[in-house]
PDB file of N, CA and C in Angstrom:
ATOM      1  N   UNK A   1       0.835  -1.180   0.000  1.00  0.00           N
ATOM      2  CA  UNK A   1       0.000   0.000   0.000  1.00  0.00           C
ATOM      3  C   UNK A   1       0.881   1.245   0.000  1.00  0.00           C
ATOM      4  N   UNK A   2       0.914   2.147  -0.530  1.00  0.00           N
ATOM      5  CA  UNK A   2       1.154   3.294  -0.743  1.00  0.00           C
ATOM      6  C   UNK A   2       1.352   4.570   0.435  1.00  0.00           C
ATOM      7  N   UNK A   3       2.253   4.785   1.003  1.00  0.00           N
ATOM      8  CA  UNK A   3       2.471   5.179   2.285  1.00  0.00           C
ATOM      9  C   UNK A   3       0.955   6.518   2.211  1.00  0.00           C
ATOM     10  N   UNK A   4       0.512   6.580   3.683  1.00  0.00           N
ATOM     11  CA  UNK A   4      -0.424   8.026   3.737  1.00  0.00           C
ATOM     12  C   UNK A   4      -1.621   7.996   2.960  1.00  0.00           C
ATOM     13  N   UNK A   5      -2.022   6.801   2.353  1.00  0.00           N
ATOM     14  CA  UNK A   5      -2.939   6.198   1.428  1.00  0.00           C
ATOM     15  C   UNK A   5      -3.846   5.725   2.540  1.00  0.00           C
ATOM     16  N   UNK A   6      -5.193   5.830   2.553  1.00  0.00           N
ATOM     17  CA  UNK A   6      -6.130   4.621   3.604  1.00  0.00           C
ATOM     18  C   UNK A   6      -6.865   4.534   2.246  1.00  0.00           C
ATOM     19  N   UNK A   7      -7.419   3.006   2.351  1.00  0.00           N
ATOM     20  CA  UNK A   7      -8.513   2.555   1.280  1.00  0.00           C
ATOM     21  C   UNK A   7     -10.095   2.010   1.851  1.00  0.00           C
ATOM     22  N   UNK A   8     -10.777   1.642   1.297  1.00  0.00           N
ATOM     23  CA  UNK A   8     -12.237   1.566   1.709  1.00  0.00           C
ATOM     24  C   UNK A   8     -12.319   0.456   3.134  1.00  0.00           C
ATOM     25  N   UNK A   9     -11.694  -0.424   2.682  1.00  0.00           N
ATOM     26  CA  UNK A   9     -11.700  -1.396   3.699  1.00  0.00           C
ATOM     27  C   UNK A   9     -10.943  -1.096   5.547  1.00  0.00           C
ATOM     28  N   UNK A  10     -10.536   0.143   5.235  1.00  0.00           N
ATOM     29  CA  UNK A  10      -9.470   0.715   6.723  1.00  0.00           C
ATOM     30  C   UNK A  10     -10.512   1.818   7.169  1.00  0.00           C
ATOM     31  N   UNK A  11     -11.957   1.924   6.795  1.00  0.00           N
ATOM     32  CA  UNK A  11     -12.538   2.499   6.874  1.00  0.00           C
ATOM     33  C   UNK A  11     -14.096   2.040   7.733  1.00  0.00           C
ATOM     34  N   UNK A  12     -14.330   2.674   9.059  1.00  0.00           N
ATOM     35  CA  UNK A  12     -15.333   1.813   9.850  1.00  0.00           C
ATOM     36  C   UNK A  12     -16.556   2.018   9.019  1.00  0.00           C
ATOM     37  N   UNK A  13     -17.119   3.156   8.496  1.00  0.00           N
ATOM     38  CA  UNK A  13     -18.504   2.962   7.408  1.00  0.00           C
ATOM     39  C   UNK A  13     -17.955   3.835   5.895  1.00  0.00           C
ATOM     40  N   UNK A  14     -18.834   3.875   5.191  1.00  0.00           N
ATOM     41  CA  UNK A  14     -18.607   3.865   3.745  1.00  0.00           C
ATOM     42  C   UNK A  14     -19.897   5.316   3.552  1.00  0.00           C
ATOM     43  N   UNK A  15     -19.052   6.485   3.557  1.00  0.00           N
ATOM     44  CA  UNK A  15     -20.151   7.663   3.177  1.00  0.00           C
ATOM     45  C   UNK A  15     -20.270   7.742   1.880  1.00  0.00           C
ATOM     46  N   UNK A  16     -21.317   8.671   1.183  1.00  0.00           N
ATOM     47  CA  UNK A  16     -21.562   8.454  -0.134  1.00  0.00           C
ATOM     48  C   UNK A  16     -21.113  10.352  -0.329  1.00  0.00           C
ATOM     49  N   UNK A  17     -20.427  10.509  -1.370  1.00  0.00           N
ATOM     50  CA  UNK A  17     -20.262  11.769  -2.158  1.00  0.00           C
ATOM     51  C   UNK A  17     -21.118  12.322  -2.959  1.00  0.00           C
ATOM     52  N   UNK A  18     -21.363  13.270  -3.135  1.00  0.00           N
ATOM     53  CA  UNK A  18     -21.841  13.621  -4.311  1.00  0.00           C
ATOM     54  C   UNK A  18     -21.377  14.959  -4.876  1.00  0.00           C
ATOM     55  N   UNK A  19     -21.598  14.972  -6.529  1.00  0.00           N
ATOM     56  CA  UNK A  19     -21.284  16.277  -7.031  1.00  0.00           C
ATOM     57  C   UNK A  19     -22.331  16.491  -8.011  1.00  0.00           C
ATOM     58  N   UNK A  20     -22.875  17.812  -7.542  1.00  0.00           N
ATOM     59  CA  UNK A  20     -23.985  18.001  -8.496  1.00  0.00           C
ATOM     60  C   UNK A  20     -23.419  20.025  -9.340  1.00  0.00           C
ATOM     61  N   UNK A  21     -23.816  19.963 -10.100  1.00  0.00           N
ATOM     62  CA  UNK A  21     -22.906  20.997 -11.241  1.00  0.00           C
ATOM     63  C   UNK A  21     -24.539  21.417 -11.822  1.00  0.00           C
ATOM     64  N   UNK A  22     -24.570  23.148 -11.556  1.00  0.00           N
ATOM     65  CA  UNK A  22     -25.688  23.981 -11.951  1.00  0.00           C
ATOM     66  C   UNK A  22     -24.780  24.729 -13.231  1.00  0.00           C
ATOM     67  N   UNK A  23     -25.779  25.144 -14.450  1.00  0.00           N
ATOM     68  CA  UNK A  23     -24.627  25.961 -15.511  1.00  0.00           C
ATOM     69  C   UNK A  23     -25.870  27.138 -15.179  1.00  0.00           C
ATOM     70  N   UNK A  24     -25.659  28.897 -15.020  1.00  0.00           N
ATOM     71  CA  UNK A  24     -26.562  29.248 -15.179  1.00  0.00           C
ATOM     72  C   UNK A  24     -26.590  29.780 -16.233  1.00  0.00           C
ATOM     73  N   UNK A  25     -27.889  31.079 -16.495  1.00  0.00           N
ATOM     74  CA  UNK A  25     -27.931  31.612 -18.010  1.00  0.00           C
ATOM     75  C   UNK A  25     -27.250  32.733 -17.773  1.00  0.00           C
ATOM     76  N   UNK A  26     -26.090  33.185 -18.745  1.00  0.00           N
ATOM     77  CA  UNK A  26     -25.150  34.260 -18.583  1.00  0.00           C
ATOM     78  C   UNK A  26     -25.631  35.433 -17.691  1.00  0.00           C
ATOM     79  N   UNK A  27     -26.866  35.848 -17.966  1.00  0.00           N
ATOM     80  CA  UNK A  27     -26.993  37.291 -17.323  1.00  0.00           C
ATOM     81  C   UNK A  27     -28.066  36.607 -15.677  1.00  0.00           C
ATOM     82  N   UNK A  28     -28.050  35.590 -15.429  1.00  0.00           N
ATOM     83  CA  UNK A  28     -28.283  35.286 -14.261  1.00  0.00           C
ATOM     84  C   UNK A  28     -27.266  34.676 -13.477  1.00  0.00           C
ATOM     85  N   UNK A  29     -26.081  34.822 -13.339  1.00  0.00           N
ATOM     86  CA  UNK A  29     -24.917  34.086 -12.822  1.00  0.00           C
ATOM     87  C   UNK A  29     -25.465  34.668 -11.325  1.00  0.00           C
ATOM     88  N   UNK A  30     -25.465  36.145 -10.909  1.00  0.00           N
ATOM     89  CA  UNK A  30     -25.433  36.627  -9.746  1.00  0.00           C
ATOM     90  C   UNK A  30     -26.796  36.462  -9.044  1.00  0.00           C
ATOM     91  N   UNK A  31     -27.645  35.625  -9.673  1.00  0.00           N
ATOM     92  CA  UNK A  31     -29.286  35.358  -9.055  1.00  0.00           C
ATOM     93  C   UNK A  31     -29.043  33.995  -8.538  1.00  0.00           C
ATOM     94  N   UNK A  32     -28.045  33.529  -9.904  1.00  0.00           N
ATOM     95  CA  UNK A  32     -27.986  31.999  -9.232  1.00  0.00           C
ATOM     96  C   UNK A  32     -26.982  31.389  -8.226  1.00  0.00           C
ATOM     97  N   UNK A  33     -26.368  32.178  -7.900  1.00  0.00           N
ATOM     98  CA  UNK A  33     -25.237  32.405  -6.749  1.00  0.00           C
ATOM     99  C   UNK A  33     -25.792  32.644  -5.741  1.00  0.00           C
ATOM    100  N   UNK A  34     -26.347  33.648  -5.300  1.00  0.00           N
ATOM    101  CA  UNK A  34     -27.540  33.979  -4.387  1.00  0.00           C
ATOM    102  C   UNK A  34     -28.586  32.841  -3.280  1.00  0.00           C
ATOM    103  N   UNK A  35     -29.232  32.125  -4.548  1.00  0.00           N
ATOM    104  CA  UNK A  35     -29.728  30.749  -4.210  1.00  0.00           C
ATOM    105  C   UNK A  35     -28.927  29.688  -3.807  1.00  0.00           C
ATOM    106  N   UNK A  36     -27.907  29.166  -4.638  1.00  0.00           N
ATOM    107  CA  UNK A  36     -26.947  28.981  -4.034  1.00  0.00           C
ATOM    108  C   UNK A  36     -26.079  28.916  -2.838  1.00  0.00           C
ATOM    109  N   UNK A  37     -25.750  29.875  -2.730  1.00  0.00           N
ATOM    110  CA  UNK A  37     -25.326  30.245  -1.306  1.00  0.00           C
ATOM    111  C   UNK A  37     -26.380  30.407  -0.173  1.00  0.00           C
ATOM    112  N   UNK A  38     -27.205  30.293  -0.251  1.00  0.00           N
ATOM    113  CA  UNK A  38     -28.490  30.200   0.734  1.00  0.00           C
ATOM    114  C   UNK A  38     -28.812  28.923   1.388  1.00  0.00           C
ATOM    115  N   UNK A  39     -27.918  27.552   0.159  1.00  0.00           N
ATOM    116  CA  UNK A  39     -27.879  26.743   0.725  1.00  0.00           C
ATOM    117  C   UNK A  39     -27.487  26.128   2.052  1.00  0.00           C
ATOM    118  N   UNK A  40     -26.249  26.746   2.102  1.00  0.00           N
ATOM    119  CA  UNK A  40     -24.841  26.625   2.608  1.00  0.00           C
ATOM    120  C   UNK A  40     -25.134  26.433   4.372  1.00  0.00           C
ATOM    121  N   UNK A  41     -25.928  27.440   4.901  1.00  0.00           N
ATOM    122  CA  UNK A  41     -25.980  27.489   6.292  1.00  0.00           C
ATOM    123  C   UNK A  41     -27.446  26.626   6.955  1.00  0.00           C
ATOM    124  N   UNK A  42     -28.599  26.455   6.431  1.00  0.00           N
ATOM    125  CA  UNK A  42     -29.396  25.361   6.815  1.00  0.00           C
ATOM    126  C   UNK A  42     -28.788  24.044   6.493  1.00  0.00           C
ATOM    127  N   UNK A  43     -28.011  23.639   5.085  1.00  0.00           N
ATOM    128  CA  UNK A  43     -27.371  22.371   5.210  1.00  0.00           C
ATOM    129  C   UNK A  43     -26.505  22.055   6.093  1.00  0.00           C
ATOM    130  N   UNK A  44     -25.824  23.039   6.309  1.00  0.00           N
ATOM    131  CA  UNK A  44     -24.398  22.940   7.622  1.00  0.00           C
ATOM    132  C   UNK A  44     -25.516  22.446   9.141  1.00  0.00           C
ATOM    133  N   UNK A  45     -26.424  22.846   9.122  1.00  0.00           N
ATOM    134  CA  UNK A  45     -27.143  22.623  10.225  1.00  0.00           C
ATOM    135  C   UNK A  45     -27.560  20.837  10.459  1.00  0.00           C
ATOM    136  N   UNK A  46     -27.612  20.274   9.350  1.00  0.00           N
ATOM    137  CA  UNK A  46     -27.798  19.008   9.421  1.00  0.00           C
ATOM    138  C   UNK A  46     -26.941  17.844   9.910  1.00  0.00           C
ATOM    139  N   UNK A  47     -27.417  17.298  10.728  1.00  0.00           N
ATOM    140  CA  UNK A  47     -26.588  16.411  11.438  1.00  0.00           C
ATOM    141  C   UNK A  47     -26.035  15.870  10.647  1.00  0.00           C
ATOM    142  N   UNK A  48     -26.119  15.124   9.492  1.00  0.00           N
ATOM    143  CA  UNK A  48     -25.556  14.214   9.087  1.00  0.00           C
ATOM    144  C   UNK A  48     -24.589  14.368   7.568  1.00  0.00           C
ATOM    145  N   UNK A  49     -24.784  15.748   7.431  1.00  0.00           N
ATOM    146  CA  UNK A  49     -23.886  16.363   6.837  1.00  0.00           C
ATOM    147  C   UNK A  49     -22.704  16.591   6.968  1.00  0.00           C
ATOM    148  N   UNK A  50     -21.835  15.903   6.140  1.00  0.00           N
ATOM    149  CA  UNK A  50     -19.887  15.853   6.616  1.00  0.00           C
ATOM    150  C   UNK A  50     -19.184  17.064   5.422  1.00  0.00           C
ATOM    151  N   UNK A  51     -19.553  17.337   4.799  1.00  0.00           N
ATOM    152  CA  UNK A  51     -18.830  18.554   3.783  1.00  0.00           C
ATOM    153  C   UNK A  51     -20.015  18.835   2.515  1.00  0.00           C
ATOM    154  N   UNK A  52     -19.983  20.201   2.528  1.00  0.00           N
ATOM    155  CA  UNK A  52     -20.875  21.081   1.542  1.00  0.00           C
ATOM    156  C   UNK A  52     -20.523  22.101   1.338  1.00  0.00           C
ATOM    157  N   UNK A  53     -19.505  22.098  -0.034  1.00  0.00           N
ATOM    158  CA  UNK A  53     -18.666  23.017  -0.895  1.00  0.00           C
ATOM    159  C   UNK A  53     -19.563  23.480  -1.838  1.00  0.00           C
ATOM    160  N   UNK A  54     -19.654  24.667  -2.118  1.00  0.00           N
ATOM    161  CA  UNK A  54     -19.930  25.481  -3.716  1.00  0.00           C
ATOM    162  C   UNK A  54     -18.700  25.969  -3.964  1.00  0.00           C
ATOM    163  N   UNK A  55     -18.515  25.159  -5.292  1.00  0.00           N
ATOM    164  CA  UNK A  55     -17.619  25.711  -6.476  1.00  0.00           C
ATOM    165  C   UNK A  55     -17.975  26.403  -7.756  1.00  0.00           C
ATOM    166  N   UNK A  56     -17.460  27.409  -7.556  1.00  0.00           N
ATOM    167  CA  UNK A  56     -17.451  28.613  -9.011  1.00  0.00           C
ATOM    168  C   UNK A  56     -16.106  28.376 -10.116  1.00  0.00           C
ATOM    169  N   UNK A  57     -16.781  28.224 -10.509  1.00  0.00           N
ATOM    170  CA  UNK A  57     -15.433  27.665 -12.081  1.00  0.00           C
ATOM    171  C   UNK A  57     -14.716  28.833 -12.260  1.00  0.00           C
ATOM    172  N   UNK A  58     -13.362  28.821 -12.392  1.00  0.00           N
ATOM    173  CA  UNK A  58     -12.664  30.199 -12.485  1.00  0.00           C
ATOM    174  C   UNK A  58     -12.966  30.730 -13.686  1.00  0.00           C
ATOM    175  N   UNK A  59     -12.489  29.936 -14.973  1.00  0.00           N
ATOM    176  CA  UNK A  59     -12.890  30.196 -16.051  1.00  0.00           C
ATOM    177  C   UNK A  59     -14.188  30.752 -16.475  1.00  0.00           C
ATOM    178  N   UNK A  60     -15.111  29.630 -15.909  1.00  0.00           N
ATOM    179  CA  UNK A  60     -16.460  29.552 -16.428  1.00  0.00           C
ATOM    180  C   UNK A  60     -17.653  29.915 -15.764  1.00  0.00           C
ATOM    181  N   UNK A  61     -17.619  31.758 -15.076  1.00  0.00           N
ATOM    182  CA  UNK A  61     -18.005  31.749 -14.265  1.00  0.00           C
ATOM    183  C   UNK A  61     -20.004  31.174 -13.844  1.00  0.00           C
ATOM    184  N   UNK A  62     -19.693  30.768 -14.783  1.00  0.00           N
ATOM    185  CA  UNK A  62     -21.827  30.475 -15.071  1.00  0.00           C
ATOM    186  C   UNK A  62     -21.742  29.347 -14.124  1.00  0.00           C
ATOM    187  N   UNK A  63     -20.484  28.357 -14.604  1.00  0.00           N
ATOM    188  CA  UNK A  63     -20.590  27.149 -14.142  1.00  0.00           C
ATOM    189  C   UNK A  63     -20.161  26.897 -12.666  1.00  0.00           C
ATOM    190  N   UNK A  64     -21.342  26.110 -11.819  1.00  0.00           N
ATOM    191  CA  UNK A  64     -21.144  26.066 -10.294  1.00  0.00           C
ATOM    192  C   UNK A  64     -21.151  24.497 -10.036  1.00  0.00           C
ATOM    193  N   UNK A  65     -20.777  23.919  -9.158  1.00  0.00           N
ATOM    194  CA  UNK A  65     -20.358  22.341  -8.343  1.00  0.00           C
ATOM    195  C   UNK A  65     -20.495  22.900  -7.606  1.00  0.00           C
ATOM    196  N   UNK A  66     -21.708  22.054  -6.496  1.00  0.00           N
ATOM    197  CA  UNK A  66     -21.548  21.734  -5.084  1.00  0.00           C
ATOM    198  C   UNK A  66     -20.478  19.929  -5.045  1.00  0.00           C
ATOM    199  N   UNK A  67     -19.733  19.863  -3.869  1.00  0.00           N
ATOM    200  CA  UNK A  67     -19.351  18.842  -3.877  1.00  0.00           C
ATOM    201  C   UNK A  67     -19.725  18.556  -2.334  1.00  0.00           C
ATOM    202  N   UNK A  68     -20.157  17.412  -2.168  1.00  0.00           N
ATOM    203  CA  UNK A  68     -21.257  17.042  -1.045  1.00  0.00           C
ATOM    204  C   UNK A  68     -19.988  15.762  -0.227  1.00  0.00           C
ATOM    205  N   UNK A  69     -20.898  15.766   1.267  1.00  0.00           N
ATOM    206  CA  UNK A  69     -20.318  14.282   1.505  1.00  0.00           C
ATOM    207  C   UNK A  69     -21.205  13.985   2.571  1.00  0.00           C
ATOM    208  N   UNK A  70     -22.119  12.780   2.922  1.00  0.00           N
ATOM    209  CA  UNK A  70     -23.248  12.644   3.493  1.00  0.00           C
ATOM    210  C   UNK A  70     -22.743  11.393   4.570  1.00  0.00           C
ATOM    211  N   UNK A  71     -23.219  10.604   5.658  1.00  0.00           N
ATOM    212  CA  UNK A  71     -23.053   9.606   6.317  1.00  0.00           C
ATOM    213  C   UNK A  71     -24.043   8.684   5.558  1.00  0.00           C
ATOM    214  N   UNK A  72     -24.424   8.832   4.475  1.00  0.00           N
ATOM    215  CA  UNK A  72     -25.055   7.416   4.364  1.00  0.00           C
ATOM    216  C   UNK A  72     -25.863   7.793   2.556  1.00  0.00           C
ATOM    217  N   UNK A  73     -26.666   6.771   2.266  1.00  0.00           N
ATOM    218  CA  UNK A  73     -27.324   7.161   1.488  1.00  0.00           C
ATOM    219  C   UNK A  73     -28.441   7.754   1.740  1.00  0.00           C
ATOM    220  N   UNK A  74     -29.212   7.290   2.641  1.00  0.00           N
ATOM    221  CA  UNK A  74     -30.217   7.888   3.560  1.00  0.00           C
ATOM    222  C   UNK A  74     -30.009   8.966   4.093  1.00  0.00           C
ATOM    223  N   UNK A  75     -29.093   9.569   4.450  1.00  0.00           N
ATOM    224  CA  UNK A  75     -28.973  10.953   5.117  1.00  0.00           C
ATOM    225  C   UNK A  75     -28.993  12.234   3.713  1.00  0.00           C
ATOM    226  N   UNK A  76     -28.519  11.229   2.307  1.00  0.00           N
ATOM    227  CA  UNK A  76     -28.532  12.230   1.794  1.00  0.00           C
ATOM    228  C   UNK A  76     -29.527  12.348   0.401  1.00  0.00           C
ATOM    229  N   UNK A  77     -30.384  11.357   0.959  1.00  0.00           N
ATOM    230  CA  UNK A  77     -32.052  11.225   0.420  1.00  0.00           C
ATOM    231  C   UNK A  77     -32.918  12.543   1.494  1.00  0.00           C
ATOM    232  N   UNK A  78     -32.259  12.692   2.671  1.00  0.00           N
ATOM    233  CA  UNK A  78     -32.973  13.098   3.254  1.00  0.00           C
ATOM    234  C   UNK A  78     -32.807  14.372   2.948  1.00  0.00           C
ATOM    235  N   UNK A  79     -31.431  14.974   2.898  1.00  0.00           N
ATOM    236  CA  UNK A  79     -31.379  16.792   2.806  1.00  0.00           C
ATOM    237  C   UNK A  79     -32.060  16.990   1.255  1.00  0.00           C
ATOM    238  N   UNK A  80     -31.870  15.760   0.567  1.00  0.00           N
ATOM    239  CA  UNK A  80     -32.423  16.509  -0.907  1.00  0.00           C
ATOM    240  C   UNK A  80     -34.275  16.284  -1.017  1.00  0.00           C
ATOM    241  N   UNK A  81     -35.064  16.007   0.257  1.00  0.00           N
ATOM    242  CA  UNK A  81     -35.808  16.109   0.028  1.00  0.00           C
ATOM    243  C   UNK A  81     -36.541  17.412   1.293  1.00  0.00           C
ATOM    244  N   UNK A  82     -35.429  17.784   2.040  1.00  0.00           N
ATOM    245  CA  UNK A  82     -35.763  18.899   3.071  1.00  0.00           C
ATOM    246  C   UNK A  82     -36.326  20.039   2.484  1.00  0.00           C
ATOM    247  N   UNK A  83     -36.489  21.489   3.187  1.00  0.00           N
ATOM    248  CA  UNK A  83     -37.477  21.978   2.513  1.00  0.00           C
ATOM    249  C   UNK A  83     -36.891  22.980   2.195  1.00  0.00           C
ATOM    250  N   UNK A  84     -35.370  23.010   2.462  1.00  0.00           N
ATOM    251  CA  UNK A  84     -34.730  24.481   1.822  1.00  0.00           C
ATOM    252  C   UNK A  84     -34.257  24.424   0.786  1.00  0.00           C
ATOM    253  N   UNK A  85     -33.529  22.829   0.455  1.00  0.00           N
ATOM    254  CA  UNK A  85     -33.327  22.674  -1.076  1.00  0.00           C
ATOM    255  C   UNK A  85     -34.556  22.682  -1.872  1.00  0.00           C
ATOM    256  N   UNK A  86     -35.764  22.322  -1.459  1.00  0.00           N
ATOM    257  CA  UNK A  86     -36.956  21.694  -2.828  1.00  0.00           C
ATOM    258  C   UNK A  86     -37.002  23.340  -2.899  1.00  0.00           C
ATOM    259  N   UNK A  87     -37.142  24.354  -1.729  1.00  0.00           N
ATOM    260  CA  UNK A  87     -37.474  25.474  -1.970  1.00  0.00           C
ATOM    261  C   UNK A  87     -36.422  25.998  -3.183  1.00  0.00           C
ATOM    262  N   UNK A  88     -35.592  25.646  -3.159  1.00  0.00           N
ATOM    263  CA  UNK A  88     -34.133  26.177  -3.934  1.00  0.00           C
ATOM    264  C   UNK A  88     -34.485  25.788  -5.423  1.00  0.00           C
ATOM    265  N   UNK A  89     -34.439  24.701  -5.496  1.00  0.00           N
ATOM    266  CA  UNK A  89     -34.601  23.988  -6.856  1.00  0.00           C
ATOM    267  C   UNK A  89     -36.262  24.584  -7.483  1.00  0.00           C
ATOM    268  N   UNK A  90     -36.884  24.982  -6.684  1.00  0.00           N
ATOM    269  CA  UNK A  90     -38.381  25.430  -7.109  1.00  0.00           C
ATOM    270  C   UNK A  90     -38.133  26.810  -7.839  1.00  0.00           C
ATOM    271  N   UNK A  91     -36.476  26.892  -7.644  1.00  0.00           N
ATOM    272  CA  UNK A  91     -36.481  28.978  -7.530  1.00  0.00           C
ATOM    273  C   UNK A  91     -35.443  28.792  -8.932  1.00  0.00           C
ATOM    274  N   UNK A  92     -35.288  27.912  -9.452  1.00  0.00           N
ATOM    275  CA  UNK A  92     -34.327  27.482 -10.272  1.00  0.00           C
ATOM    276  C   UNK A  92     -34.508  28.325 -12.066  1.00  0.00           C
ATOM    277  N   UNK A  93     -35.737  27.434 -12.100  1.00  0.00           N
ATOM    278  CA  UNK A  93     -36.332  27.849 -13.583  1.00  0.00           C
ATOM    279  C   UNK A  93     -36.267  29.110 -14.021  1.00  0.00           C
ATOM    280  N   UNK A  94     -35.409  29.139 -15.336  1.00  0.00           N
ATOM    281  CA  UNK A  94     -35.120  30.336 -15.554  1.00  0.00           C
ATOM    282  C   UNK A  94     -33.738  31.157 -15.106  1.00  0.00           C
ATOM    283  N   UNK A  95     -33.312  30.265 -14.318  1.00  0.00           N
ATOM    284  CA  UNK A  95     -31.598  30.815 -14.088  1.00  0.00           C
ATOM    285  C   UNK A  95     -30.710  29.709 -14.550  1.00  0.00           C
ATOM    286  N   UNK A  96     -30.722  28.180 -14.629  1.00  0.00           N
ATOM    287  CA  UNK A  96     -30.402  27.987 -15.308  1.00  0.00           C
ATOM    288  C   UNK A  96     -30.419  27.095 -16.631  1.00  0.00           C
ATOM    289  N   UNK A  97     -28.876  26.854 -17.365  1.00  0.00           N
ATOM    290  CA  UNK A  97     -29.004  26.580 -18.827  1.00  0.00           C
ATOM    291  C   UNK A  97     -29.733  25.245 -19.274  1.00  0.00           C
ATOM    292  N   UNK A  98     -29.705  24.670 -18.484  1.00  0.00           N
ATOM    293  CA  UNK A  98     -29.930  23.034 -18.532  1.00  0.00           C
ATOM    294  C   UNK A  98     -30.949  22.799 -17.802  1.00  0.00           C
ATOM    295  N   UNK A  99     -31.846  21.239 -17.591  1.00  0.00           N
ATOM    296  CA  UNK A  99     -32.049  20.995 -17.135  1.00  0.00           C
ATOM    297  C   UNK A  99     -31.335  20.446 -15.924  1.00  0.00           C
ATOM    298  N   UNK A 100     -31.925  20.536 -14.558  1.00  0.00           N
ATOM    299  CA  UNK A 100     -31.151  19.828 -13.126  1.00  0.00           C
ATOM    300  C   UNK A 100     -30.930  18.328 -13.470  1.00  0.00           C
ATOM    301  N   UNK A 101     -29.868  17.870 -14.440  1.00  0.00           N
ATOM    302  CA  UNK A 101     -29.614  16.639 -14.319  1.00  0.00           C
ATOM    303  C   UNK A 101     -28.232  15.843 -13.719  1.00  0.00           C
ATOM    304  N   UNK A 102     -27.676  16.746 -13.700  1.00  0.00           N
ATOM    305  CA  UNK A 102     -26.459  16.380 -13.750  1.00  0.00           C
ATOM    306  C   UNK A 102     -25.736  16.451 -11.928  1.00  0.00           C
ATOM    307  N   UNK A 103     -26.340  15.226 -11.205  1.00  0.00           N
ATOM    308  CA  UNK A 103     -26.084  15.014 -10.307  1.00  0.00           C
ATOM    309  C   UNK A 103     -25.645  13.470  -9.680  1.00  0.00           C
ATOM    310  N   UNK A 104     -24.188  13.518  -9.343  1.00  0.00           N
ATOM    311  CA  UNK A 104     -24.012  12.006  -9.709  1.00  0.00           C
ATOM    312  C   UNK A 104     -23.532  11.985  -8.240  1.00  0.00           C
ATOM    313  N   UNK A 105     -23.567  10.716  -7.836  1.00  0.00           N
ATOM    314  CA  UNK A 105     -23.326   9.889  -6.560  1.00  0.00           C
ATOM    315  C   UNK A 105     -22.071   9.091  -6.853  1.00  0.00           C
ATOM    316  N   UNK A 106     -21.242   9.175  -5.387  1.00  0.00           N
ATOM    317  CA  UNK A 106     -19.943   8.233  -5.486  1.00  0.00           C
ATOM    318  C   UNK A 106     -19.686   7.758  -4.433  1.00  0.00           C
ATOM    319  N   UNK A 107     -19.017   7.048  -4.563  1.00  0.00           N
ATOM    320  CA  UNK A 107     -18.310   6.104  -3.206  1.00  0.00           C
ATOM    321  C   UNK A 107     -16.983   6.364  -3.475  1.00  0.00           C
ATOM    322  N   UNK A 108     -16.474   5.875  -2.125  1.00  0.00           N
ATOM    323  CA  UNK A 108     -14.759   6.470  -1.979  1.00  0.00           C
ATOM    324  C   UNK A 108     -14.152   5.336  -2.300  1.00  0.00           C
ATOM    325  N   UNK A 109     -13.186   5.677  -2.889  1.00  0.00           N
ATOM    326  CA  UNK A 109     -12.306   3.970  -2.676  1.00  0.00           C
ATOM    327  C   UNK A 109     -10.875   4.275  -2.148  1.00  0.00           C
ATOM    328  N   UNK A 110     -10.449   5.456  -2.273  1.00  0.00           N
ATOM    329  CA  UNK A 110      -9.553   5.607  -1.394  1.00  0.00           C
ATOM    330  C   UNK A 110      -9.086   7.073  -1.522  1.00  0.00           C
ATOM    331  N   UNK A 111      -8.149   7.294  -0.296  1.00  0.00           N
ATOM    332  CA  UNK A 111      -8.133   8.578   0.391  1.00  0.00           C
ATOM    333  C   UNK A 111      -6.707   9.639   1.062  1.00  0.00           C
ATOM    334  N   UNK A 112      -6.306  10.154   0.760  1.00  0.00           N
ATOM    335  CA  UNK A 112      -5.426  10.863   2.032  1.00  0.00           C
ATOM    336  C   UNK A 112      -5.887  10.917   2.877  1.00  0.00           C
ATOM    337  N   UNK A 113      -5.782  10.622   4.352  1.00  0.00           N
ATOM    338  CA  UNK A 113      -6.113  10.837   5.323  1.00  0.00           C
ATOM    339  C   UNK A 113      -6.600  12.425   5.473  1.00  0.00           C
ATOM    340  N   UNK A 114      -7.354  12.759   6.347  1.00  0.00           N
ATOM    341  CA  UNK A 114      -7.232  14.483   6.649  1.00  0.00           C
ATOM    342  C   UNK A 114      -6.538  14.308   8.106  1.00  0.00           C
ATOM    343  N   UNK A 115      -5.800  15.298   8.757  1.00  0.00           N
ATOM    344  CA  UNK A 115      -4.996  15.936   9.425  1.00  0.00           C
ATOM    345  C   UNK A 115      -5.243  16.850  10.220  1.00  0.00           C
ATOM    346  N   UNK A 116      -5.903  16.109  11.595  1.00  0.00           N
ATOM    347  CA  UNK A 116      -6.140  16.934  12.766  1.00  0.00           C
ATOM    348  C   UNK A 116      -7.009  18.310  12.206  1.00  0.00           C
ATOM    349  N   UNK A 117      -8.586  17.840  11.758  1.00  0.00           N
ATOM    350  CA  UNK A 117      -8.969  19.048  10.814  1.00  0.00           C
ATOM    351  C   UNK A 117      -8.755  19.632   9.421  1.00  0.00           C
ATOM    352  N   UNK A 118      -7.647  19.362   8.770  1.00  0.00           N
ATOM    353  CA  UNK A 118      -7.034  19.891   7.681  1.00  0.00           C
ATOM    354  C   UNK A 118      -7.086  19.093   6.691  1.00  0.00           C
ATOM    355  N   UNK A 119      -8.030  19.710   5.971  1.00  0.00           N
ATOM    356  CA  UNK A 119      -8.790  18.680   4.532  1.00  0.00           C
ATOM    357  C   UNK A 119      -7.337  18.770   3.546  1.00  0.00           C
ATOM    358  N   UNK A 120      -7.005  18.016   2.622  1.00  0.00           N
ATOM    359  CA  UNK A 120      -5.861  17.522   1.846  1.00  0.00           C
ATOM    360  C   UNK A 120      -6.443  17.912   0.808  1.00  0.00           C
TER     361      UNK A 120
END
């Protein structure tokens, strides 16, 4: 094994990731940021919530990633059916380019450790 490496199996449960990626419509970037970021502090409130990043593409500023990390699959059936995201996603139409599809689920298979707090 690869020194500073842990893999799935050195691991007492198995959380699920996710990354879900909003594109908005050019002249709504700053509406859809807004919503966005509104997320941020009722999700932090959830117990079972382990990390909830919004990413702004440097380049591309339309384009946004949340990158998620939940205790279970169930915990994170649950925030996406709570009532600040459905409210969020209800506020959607019309800011952005796409349809909300592009939300994919992962499992870890292996990891840098983090460091007394200090994400890698």
């Amino acid at each position: 094994m690869t020194a500073g490496l842990i893999t799935i199996d050195q691991v007492m449960y198995q959380t699920i990731h996710v990354v879900a990626r909003f594109v908005a419509i050019p002249d709504k970037v700053e509406e859809l940021k807004t919503i966005l970021l509104g997320l941020i502090e009722p999700t932090r409130l959830e117990a079972a919530v382990i990390k909830y990043e919004l990413l702004q593409n440097q380049s591309q500023p339309t384009d946004f990633t949340f990158v998620e990390e939940s205790e279970s699959a169930a915990a994170l059936d649950t925030h996406l059916a709570s009532p600040h995201l459905q409210a969020a996603i209800a506020k959607l139409e019309g800011l952005i380019a796409a349809p909300l599809e592009d939300i994919r689920r992962y499992s870890i298979l292996a990891a840098i450790p983090t460091i007394q707090g200090v994400e890698s």
